[in-house]
Protein backbone atom coordinates (compact mmCIF):
# COMPACT_ATOMS: atom_id res chain seq x y z
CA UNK A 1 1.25 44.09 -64.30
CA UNK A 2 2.01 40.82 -62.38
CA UNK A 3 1.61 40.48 -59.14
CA UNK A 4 4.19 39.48 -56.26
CA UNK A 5 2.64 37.25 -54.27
CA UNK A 6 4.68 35.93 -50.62
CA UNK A 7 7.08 38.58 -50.43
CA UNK A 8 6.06 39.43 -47.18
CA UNK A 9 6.16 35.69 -45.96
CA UNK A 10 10.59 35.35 -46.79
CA UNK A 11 10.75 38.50 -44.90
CA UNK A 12 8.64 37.60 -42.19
CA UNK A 13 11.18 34.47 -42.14
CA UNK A 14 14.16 36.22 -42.22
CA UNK A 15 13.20 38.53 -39.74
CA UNK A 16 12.02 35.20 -37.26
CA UNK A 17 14.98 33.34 -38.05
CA UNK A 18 17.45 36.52 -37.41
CA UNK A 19 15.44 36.98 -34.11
CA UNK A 20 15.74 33.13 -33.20
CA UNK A 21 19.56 33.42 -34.29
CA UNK A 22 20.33 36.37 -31.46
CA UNK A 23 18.06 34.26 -28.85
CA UNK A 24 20.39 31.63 -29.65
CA UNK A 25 23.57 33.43 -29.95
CA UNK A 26 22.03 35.17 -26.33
CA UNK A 27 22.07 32.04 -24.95
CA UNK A 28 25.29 30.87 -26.50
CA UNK A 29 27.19 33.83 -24.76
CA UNK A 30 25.08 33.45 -21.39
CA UNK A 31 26.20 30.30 -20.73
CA UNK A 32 29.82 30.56 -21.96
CA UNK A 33 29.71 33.72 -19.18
CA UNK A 34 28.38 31.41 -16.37
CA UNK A 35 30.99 29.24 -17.09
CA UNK A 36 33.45 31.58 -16.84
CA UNK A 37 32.32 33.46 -13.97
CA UNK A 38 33.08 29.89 -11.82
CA UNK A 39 35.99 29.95 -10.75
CA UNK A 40 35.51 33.63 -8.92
CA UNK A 41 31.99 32.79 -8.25
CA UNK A 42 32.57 29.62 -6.08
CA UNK A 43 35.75 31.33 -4.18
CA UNK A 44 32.94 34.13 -3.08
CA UNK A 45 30.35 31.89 -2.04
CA UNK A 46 32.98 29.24 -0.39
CA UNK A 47 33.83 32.11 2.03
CA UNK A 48 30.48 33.86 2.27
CA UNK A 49 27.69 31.24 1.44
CA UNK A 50 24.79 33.54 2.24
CA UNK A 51 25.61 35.38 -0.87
CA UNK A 52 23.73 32.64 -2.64
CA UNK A 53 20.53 33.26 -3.76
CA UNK A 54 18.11 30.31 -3.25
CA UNK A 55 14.49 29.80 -4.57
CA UNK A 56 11.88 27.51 -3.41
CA UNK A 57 12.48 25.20 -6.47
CA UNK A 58 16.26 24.70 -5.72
CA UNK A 59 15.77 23.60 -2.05
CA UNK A 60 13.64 20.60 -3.35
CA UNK A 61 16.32 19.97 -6.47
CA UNK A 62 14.18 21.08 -9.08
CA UNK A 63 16.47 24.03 -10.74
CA UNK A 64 18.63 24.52 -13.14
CA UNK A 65 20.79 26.49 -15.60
CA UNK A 66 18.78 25.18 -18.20
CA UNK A 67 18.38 26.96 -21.72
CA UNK A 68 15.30 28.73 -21.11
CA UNK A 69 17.20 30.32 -18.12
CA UNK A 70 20.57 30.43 -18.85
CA UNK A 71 20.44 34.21 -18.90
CA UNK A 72 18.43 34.74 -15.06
CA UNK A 73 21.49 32.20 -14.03
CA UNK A 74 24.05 34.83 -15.42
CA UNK A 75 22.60 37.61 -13.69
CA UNK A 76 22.28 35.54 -10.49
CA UNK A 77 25.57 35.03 -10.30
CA UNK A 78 26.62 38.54 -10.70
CA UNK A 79 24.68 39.94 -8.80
CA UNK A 80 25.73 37.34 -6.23
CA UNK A 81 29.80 38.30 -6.60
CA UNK A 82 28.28 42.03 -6.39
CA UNK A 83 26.76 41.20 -3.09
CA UNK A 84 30.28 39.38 -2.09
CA UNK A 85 32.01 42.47 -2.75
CA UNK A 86 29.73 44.40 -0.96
CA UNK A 87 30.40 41.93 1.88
CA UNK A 88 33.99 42.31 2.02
CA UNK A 89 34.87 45.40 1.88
CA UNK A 90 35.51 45.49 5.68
CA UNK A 91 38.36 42.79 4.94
CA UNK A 92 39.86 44.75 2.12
CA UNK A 93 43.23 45.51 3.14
CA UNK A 94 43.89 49.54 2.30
CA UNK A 95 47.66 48.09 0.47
CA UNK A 96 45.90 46.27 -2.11
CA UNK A 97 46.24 49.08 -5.20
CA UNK A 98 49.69 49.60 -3.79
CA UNK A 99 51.08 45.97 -4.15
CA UNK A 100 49.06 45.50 -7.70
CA UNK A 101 51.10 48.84 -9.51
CA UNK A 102 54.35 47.24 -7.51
CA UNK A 103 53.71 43.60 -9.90
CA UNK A 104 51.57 45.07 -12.46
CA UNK A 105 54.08 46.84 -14.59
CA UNK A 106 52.99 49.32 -16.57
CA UNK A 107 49.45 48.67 -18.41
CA UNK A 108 46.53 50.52 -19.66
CA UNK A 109 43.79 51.88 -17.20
CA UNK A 110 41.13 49.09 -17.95
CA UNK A 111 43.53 46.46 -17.35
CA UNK A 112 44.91 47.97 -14.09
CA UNK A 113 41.25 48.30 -13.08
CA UNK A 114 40.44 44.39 -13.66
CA UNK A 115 43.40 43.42 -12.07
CA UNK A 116 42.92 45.58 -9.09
CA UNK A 117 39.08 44.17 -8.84
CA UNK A 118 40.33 40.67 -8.64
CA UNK A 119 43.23 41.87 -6.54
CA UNK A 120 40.75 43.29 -4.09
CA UNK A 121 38.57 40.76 -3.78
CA UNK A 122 41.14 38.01 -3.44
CA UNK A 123 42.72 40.08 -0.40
CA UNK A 124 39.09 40.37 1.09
CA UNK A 125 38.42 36.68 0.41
CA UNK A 126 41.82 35.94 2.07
CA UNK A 127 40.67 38.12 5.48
CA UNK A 128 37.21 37.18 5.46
CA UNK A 129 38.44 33.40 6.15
CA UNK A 130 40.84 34.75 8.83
CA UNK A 131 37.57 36.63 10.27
CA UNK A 132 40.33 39.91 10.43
CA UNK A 133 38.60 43.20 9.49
CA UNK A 134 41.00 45.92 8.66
CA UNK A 135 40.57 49.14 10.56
CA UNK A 136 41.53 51.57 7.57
CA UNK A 137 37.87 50.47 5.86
CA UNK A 138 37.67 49.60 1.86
CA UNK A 139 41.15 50.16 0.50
CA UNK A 140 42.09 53.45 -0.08
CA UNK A 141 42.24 54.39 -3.45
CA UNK A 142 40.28 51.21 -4.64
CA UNK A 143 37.13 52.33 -6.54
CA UNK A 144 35.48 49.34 -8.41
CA UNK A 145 34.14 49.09 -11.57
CA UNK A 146 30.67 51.50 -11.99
CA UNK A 147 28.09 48.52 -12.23
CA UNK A 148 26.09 48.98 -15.51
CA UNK A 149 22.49 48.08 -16.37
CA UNK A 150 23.23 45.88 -19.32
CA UNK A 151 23.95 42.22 -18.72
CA UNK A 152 26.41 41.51 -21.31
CA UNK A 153 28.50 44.51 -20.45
CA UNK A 154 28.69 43.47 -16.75
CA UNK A 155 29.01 40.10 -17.64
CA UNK A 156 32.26 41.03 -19.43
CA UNK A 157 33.55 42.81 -16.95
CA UNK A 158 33.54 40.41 -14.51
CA UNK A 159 34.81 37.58 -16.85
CA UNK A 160 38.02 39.83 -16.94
CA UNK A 161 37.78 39.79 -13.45
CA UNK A 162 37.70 36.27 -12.94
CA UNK A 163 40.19 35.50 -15.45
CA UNK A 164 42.90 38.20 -13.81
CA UNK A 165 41.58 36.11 -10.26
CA UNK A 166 42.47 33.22 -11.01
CA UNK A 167 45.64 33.74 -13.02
CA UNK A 168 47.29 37.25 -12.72
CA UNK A 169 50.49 37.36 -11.12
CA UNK A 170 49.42 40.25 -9.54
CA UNK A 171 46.64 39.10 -7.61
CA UNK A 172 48.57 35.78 -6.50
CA UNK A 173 51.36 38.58 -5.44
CA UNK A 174 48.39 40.60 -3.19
CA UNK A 175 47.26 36.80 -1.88
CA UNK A 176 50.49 36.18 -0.69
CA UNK A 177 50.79 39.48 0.97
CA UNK A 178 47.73 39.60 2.55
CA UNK A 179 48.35 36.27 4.17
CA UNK A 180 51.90 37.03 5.34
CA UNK A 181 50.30 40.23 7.07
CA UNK A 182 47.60 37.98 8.78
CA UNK A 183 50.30 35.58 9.70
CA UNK A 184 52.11 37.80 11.55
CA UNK A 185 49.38 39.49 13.20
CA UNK A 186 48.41 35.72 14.41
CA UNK A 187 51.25 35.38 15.88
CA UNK A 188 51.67 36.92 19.53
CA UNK A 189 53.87 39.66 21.05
């Protein structure tokens, strides 16, 4: 009977390389996320900078969103627009799920739930810069999305988010709102 000799070796390589192949894929997706999660990510800290989490190493230049931590970036970030949230709800005006089913038409419930998100958090970035706190609290009727414990899942969320932020017609309908409301309260009796 012959014997098979370095059978265990191609497996042991296929099962490295598939392992290196996720890392890399991981990695792939982590920083496509980051990328993505800009645009929403530098409106939040523009109007509330101490969201930003800073380490030792980044005050004297030496960080980065380099490969090896592409991933700790990502979850930064989120958790840094979770924290913005957290810091506007004060500013959310209570109309905002209102005037999102007036331009949203009719779509499914995850849709109407990003949309309303990035609807919200436009309306609170817009009254946070005013420095106007509504009196009615966190929007009525606006729940957000149940934060998970799995990065990719959050991460995908909120990449909906940002893209319905930056170019729903919905949310640009809310902005405009909100800032004909502050207007007008600006102006005096």
């Amino acid at each position: 009977m012959a014997r098979v000799t370095g059978l265990p070796a191609p497996a042991a390589c296929l099962a490295g390389a598939a392992a290196l192949w996720n890392d890399w894929g991981g990695r792939v997706r982590a920083r496509r996320d980051h990328r993505r999660l800009d645009p929403l990510w530098s409106a939040v800290r523009a109007a509330l900078p101490e969201i930003e989490l800073v380490t030792r190493d980044e005050h004297s230049g030496r960080a980065g969103t380099h490969r090896q931590d592409i991933r700790f970036a990502l979850y930064r970030r989120i958790i840094e627009i979770r924290d913005g949230q957290l810091s506007l709800r004060s500013h959310l005006h209570p109309h905002v799920p209102l005037w999102v089913r007036e331009v949203a038409g009719p779509t499914g419930a995850e849709e109407f739930a990003v949309v309303l998100e990035a609807a919200a958090i436009a309306a609170g970035l817009e009254a946070a810069r005013a420095r106007h706190h509504f009196p009615a609290g966190p929007g009525e009727g606006f729940v957000p999305h149940p934060l998970v414990a799995e990065l990719r899942e959050e991460a995908s969320w909120l990449v909906k988010v940002a893209a319905a932020y930056t170019g729903s017609p919905a949310v640009a309908h809310v902005r405009r709102r909100v800032r004909e409301e502050l207007a007008r309260a600006a102006v005096p009796h």
